[in-house]
Protein backbone atom coordinates (compact mmCIF):
# COMPACT_ATOMS: atom_id res chain seq x y z
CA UNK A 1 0.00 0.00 0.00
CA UNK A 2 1.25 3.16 -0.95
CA UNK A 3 0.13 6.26 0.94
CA UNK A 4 -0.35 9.83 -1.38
CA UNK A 5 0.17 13.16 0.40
CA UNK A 6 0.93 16.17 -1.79
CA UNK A 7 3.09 19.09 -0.06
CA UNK A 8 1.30 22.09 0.26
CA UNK A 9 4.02 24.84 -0.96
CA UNK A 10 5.20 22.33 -3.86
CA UNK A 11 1.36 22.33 -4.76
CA UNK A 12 0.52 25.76 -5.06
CA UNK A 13 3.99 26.56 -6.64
CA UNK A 14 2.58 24.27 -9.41
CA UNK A 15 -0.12 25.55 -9.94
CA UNK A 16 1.24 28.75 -9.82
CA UNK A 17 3.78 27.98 -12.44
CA UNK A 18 1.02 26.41 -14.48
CA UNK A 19 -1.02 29.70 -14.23
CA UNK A 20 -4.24 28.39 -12.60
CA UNK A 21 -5.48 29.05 -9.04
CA UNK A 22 -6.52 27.03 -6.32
CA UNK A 23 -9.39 28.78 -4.87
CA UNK A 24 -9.32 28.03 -1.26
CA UNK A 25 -7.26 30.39 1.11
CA UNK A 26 -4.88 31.31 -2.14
CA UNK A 27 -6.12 34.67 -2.69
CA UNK A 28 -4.42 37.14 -0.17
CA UNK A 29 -7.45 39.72 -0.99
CA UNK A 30 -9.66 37.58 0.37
CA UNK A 31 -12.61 36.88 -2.24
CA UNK A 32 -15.68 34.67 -2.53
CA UNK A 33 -13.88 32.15 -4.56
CA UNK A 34 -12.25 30.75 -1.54
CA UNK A 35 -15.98 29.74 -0.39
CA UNK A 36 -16.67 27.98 -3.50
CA UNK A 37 -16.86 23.90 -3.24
CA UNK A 38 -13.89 22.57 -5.30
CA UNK A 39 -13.66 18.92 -6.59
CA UNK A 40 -10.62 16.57 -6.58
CA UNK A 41 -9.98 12.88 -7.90
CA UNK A 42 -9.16 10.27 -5.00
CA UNK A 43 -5.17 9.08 -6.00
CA UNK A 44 -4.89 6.27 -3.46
CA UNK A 45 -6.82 3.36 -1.48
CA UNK A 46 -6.55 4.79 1.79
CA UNK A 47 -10.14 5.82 1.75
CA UNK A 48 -11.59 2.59 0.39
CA UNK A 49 -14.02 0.92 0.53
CA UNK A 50 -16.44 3.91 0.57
CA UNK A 51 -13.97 6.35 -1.36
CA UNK A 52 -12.74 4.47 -3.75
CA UNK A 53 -9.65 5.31 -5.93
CA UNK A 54 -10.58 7.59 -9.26
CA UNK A 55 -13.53 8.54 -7.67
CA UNK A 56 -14.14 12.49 -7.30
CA UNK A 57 -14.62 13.72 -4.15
CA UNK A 58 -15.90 17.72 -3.94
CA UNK A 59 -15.10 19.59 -1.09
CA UNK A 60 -16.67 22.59 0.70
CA UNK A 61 -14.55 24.67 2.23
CA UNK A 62 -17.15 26.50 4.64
CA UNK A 63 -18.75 23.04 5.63
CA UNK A 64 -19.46 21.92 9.07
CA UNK A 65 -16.56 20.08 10.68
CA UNK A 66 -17.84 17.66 13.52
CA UNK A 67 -16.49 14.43 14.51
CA UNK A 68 -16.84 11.30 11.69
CA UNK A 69 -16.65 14.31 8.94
CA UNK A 70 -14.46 13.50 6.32
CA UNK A 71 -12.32 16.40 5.50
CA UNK A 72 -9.21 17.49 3.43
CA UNK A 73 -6.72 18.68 5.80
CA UNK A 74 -3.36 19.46 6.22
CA UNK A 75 -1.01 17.05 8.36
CA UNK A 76 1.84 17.36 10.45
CA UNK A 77 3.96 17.37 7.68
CA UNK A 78 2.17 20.30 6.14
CA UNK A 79 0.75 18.08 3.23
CA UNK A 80 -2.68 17.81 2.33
CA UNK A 81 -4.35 14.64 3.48
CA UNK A 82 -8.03 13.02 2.83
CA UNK A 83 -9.29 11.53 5.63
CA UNK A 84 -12.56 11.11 8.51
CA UNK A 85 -12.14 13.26 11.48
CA UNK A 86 -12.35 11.64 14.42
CA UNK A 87 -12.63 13.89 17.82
CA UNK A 88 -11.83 11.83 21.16
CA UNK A 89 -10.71 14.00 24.45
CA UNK A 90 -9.95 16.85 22.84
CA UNK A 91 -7.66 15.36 19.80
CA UNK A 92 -8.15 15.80 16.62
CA UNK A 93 -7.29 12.92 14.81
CA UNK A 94 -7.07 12.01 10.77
CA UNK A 95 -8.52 8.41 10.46
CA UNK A 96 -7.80 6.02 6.91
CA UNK A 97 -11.23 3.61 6.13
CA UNK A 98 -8.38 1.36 4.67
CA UNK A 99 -6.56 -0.01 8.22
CA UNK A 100 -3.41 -0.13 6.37
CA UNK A 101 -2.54 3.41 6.81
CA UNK A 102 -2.12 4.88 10.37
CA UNK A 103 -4.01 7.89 12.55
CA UNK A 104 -2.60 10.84 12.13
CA UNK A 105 -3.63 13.26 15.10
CA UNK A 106 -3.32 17.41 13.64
CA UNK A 107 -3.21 20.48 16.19
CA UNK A 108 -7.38 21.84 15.28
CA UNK A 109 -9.56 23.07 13.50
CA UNK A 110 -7.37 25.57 11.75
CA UNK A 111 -5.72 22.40 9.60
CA UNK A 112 -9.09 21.53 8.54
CA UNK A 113 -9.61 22.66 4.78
CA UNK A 114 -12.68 21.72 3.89
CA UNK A 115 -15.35 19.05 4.23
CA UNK A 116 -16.15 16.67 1.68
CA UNK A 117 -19.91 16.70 0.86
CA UNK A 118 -19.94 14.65 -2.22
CA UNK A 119 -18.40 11.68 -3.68
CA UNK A 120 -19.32 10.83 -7.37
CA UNK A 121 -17.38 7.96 -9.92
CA UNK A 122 -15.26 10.13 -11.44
CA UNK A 123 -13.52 8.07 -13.76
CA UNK A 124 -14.15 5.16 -11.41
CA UNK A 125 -15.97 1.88 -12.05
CA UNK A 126 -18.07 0.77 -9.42
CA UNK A 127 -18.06 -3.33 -9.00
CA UNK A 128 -22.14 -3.26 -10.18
CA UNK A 129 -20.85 -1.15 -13.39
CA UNK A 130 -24.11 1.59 -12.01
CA UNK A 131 -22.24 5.02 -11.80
CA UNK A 132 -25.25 6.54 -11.10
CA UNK A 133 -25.53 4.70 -7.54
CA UNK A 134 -21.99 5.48 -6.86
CA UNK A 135 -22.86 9.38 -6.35
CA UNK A 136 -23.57 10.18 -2.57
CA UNK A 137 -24.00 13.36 -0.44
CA UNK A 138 -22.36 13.44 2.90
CA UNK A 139 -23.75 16.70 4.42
CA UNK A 140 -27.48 16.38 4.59
């Protein structure tokens, strides 16, 4: 099992270089892009079974964090991480679906990104070949 965290500086200096923007808390003005819901593709298994790899997750980045919320975050190693939230005595803690990949407890809130509120196929295949079932909403 390979694990896929992308460094946070390396990322936006990419995208930077590439000329596009990544909407959430890039703008130094401030704007009401950085509200906007965002999408990204799932690169690894550490989400599976219910986040497959390839599918699209889309994120809101003024959703409500509570405990079992999956969110994008960034870790201790100022990457950006996909994982469920799990609050226990005050920790905040970064949990993988897939039990090959350890916890990962963060400092807060403030390294909470956004919450996923959606999780369609994407490019991926879902075992009953019915993309349609494989779209779900997490925040309602």
């Amino acid at each position: 099992m390979s694990e896929t965290r992308i460094n946070v500086e390396t990322f936006k200096q990419n995208l930077n270089a590439t000329g596009q923007d990544f909407k959430h808390n890039m703008s130094s003005e401030g704007s009401c892009s950085e509200n906007e819901p965002y999408a990204m593709q799932v690169i690894d298994d550490s989400m599976e079974p219910e986040f497959a790899k390839g599918c699209v997750i889309v994120i809101d980045p003024t959703g409500i964090v509570r405990d079992g919320a999956y969110v994008f975050a960034i870790d201790d190693k100022d990457e950006y991480i996909f994982r469920q939230l799990r609050i226990v005595e005050g920790k905040y803690i970064l949990v993988a679906l897939n039990d090959d990949y350890e916890a990962i407890e963060i400092s807060g809130m403030k390294r909470i990104e956004g919450v996923i509120t959606q999780r369609s196929a994407g490019s991926y295949r879902p075992p009953n070949g019915k993309r349609r079932s494989y779209h779900k909403w997490y925040d309602k």
